[in-house]
Protein backbone atom coordinates (compact mmCIF):
# COMPACT_ATOMS: atom_id res chain seq x y z
CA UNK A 1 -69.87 -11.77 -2.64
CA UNK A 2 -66.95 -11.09 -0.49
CA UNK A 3 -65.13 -14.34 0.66
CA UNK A 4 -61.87 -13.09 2.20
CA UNK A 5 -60.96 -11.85 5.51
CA UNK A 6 -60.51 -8.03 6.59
CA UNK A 7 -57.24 -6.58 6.32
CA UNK A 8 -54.50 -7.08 8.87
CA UNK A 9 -54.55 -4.92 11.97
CA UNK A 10 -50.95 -4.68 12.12
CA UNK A 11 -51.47 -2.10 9.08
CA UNK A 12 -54.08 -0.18 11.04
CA UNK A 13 -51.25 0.08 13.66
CA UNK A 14 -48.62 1.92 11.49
CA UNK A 15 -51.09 4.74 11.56
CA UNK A 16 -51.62 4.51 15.49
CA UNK A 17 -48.50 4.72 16.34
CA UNK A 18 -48.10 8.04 14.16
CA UNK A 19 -50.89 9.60 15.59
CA UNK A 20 -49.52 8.90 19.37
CA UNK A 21 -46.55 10.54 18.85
CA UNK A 22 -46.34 13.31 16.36
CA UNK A 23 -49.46 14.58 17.11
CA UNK A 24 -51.04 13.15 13.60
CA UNK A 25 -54.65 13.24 13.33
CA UNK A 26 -57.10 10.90 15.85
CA UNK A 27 -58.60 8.36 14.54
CA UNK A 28 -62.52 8.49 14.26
CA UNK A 29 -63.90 7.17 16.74
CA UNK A 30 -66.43 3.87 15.80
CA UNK A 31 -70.30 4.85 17.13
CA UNK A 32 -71.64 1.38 18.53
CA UNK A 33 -75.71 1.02 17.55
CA UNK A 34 -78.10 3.03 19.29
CA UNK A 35 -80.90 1.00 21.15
CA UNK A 36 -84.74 2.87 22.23
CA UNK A 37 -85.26 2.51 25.48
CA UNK A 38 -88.72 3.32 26.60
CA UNK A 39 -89.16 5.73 29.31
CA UNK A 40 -90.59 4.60 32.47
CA UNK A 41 -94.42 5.19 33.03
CA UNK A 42 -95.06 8.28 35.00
CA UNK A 43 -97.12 8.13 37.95
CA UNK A 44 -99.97 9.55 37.48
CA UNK A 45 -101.37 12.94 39.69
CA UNK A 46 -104.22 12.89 41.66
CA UNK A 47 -107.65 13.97 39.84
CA UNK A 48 -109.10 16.81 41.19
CA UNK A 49 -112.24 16.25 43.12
CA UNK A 50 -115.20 16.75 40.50
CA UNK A 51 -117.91 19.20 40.74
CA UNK A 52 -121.20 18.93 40.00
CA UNK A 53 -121.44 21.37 37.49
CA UNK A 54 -118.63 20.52 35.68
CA UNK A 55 -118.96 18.42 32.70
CA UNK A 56 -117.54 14.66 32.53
CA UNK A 57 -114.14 14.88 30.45
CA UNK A 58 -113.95 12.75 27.42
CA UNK A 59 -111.75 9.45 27.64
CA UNK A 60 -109.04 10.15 25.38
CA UNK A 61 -107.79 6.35 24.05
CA UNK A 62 -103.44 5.68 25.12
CA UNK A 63 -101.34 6.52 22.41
CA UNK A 64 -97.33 5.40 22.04
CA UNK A 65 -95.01 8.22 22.70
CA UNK A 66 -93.41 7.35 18.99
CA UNK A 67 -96.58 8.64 17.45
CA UNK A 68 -97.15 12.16 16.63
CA UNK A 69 -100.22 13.91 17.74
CA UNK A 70 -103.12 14.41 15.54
CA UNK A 71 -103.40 17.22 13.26
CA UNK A 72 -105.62 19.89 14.94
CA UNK A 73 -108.06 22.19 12.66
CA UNK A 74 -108.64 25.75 14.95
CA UNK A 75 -112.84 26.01 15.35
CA UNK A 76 -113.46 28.83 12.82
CA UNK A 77 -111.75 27.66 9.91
CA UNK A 78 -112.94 26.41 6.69
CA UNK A 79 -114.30 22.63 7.45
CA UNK A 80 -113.68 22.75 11.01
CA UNK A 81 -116.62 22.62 13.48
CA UNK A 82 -118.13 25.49 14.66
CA UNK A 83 -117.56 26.16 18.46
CA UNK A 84 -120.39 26.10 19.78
CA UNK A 85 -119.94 25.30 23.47
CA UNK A 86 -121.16 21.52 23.63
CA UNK A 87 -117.97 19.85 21.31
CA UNK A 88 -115.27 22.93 23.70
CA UNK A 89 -111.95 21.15 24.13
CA UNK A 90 -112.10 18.30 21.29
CA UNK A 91 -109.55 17.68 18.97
CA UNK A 92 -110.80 17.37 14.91
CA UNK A 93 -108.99 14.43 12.88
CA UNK A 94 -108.47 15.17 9.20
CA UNK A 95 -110.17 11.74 7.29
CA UNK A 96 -108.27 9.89 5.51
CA UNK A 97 -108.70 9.50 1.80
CA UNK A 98 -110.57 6.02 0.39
CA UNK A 99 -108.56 3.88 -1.85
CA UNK A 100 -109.27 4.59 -4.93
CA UNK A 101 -111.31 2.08 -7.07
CA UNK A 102 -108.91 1.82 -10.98
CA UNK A 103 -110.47 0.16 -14.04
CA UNK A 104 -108.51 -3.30 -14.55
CA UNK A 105 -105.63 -3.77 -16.60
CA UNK A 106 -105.49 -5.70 -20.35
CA UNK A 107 -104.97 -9.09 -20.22
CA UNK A 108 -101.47 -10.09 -20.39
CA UNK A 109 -99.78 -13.36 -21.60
CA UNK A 110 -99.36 -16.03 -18.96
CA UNK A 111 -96.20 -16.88 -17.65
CA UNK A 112 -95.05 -20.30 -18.22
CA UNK A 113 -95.42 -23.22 -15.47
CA UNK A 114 -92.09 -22.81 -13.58
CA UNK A 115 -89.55 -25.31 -13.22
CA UNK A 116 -87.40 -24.20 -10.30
CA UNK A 117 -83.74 -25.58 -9.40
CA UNK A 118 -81.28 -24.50 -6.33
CA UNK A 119 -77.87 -23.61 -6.01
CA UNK A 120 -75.83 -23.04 -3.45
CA UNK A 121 -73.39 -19.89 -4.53
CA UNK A 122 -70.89 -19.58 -1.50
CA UNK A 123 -70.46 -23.05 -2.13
CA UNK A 124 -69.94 -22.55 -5.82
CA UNK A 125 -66.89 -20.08 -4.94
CA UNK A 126 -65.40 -22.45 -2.70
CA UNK A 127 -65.05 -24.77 -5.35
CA UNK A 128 -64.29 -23.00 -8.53
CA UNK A 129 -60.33 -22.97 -9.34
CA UNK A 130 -60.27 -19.45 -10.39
CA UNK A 131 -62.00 -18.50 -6.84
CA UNK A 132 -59.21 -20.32 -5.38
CA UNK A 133 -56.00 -18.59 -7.13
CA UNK A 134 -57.28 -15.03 -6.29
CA UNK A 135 -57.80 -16.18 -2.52
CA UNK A 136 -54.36 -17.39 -2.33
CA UNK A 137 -52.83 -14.53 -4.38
CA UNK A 138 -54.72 -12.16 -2.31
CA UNK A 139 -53.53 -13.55 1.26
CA UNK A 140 -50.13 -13.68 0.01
CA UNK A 141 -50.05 -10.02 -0.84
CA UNK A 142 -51.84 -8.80 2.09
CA UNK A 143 -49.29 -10.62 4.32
CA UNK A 144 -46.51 -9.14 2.84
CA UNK A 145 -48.25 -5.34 3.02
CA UNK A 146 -48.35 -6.27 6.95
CA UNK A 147 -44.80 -7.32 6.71
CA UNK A 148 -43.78 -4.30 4.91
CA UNK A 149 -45.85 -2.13 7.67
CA UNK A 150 -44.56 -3.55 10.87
CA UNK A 151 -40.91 -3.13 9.44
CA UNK A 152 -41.32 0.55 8.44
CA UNK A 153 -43.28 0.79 12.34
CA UNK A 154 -40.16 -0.68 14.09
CA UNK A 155 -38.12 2.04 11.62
CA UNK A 156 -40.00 4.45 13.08
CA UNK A 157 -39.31 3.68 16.22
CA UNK A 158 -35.81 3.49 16.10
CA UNK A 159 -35.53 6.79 14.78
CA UNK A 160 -37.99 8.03 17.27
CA UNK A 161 -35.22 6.72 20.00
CA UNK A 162 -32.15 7.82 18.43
CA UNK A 163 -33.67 11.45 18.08
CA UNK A 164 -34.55 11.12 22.24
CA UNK A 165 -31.31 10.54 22.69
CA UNK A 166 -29.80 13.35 20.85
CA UNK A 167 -31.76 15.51 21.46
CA UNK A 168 -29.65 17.16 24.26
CA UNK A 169 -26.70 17.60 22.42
CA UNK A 170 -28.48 18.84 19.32
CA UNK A 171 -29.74 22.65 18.89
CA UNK A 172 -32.96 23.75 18.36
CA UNK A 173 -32.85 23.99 14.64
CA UNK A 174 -31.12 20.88 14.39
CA UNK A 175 -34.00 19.29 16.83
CA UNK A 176 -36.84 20.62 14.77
CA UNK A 177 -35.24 19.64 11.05
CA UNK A 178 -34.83 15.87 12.42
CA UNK A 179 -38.59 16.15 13.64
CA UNK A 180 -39.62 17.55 10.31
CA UNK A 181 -38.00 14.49 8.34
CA UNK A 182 -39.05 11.78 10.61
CA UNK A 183 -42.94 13.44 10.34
CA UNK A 184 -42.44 13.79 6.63
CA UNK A 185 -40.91 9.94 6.36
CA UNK A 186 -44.16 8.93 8.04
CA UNK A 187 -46.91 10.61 6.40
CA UNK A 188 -44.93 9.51 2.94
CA UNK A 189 -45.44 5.55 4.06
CA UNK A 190 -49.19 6.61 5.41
CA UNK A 191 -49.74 7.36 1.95
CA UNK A 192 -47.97 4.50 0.28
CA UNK A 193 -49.37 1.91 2.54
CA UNK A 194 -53.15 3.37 2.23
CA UNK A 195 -52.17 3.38 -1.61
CA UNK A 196 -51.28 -0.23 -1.62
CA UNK A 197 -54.24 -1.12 0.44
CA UNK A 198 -56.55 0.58 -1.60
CA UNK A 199 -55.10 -1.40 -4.88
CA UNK A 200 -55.76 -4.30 -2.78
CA UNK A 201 -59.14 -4.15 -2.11
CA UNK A 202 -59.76 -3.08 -6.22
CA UNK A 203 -57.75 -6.18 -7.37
CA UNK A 204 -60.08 -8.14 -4.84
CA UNK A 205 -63.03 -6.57 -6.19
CA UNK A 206 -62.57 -6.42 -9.91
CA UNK A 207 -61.25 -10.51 -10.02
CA UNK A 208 -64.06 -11.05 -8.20
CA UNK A 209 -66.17 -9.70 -10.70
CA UNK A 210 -65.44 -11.52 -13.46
CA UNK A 211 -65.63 -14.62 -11.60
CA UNK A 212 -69.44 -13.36 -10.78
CA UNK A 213 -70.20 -12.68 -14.61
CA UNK A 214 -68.92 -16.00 -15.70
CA UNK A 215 -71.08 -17.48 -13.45
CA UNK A 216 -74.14 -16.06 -14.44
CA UNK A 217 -73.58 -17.03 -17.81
CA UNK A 218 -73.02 -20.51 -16.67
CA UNK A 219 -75.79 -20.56 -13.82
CA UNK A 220 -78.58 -19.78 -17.21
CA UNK A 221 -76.37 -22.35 -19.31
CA UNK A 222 -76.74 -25.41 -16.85
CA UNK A 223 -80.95 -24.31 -16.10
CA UNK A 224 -80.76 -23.72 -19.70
CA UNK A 225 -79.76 -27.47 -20.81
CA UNK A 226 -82.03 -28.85 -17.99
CA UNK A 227 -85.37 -27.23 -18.56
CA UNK A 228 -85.18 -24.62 -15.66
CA UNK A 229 -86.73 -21.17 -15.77
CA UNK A 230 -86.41 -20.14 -12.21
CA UNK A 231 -83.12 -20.77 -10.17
CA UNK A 232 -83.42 -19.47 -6.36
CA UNK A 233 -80.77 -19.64 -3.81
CA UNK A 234 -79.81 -22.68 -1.20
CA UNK A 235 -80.63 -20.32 1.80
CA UNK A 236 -84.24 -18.85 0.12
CA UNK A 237 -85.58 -22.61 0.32
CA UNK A 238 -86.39 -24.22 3.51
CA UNK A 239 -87.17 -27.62 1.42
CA UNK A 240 -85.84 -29.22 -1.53
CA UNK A 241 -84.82 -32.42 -3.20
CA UNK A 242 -81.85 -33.26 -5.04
CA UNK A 243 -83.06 -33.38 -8.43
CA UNK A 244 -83.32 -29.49 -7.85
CA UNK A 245 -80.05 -28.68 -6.83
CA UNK A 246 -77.53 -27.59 -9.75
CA UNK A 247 -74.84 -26.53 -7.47
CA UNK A 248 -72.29 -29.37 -8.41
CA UNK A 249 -72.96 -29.00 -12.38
CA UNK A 250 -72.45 -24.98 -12.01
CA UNK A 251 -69.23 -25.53 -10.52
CA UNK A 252 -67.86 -27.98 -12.38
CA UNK A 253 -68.83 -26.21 -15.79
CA UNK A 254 -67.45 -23.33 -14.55
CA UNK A 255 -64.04 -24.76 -13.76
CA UNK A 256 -64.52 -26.10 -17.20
CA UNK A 257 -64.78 -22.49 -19.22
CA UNK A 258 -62.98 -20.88 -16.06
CA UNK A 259 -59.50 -22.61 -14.43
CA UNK A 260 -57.98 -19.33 -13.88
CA UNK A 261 -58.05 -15.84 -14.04
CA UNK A 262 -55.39 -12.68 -14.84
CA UNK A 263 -54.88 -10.62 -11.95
CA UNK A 264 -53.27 -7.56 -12.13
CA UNK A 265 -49.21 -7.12 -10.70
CA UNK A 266 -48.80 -6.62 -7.04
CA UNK A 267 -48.80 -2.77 -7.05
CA UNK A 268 -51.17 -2.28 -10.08
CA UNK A 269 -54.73 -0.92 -10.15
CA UNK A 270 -56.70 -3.29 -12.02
CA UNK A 271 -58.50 -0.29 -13.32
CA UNK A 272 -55.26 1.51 -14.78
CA UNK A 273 -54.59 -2.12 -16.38
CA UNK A 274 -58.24 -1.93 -17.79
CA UNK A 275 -58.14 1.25 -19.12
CA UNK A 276 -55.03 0.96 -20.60
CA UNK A 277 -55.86 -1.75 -22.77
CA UNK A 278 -59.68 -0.17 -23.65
CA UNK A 279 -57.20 2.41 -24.80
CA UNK A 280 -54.58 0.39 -26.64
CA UNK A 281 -57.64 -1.69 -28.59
CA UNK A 282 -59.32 1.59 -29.26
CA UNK A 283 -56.11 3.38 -30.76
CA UNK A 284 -55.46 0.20 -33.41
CA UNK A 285 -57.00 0.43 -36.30
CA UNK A 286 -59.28 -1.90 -37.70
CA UNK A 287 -59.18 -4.27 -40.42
CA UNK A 288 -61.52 -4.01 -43.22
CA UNK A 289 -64.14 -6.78 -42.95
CA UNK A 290 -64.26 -8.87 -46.47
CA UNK A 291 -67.34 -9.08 -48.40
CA UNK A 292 -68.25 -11.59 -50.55
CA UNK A 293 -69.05 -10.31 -53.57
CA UNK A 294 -71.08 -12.15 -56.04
CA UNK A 295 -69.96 -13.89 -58.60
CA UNK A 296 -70.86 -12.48 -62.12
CA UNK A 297 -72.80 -14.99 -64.38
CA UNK A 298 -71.49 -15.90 -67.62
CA UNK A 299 -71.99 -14.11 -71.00
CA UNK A 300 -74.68 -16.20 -72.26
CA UNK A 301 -73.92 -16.69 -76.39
CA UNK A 302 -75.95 -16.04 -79.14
């Protein structure tokens, strides 16, 4: 359940202006959505002028273009119709094989009567807390990746200018070592900035999704405590009442068990974090669990 807004074009420009003028690679091209358009009808040719001994042709019923033709069986063949003169020219359709009649089933148990409640989830992440801190965090550090992006593009640039303008005075070693740095400066940043995006878009993802598994444990906690067995989304109904709607009680339960969320250094894969402390728990070793032993009864006296 995404809930932000696409990245910033002025990133998407750093790697523009590259391409224009240091020949980097073009940009792939977006393909819009096809559409079928139906041909137009053909006008039909004039019938030939029948003759008496010829035989009326058989009406063959209009079929879409989109359809494939039927299968054909050659006369001669095993099943086909023998050509004998009178069926010459006619076109044999393969039947198609009856449904087949199955035994019925064992009798299961019956499901319970259901007792269905509502909830709205967009709304939901608009109003949990935790929801609201990785929105923020997020827009902060996609606005400073632009930042960063349209000060290392105006870099370029100036470098790009300076080089112009030496470039008569320069020789042609000296021309093709400055073009070699600048191109090797740029495709550097490509790679940082595509870097940072990409840990961007995981730190999104992965906060996201532990907001989403909260909530499911809290969406069968609230049905839970109110008798519910069936929860359907907001937008799935086209009629409700109030009594069914658990949107508000989600939300606020999950703010409850939920105010906030860890989310990983601007920089960091959330992954690497992950997997670094599987690792760390894995590698400690682990305490012996105490039993309780059982107390041994007294010496009984003779």
């Amino acid at each position: 359940m995404k809930i932000f807004s696409s990245p910033s074009p002025a990133i998407l420009a750093v790697f523009l202006v590259a391409g224009a003028s240091f020949g980097a690679r073009p940009a792939l091209a977006q393909q819009g959505p096809g559409w079928f358009v139906p041909g137009g009808q053909q006008p039909h040719a004039a019938a030939p002028p029948a003759r008496r001994d010829a035989r009326p042709a058989a009406r063959v019923a209009p079929t879409q273009e989109a359809l494939p033709p039927p299968v054909e069986i050659p006369s001669g063949m095993a099943g086909a119709p023998a050509d004998n003169g009178a069926d010459a020219g006619q076109t044999a359709q393969i039947p198609q094989a009856p449904v087949p009649d199955l035994p019925p089933l064992p009798k299961g148990a019956t499901p319970p009567a259901a007792v269905i409640g509502v909830l709205g989830v967009p709304e939901i992440m608009r109003g949990a807390t935790a929801a609201q801190e990785v929105e923020r965090v997020i827009a902060e550090r996609r606005e400073k990746l632009s930042a960063d992006a349209q000060k290392e593009q105006a870099t370029w640039r100036d470098m790009q200018q300076a080089l112009s303008e030496k470039r008569s005075s320069m020789s042609p070693e000296q021309v093709h070592t400055a073009e070699q740095s600048l191109q090797e400066r740029i495709t550097n940043a490509q790679k940082s900035f595509r870097d940072r995006n990409r840990i961007l878009q995981e730190t999104e993802q992965y906060s996201l999704s532990q907001i989403e598994r909260q909530l499911i444990a809290v969406i069968r906690q609230v049905a839970e405590s109110r008798g519910m067995n069936l929860v359907l989304h907001r937008s799935q109904v086209a009629l409700n009442v109030n009594e069914f709607d658990i949107t508000d009680q989600v939300t606020a339960q999950l703010n409850k068990l939920l105010p906030g969320i860890n989310i990983a250094p601007d920089g960091v894969s959330p992954l690497a974090v992950a997997q670094a402390g599987a690792g760390n728990a894995a590698a400690q070793p682990q305490k012996p669990t105490p039993t309780s032993a059982s107390p041994t009864p007294p010496a009984t006296r003779r």
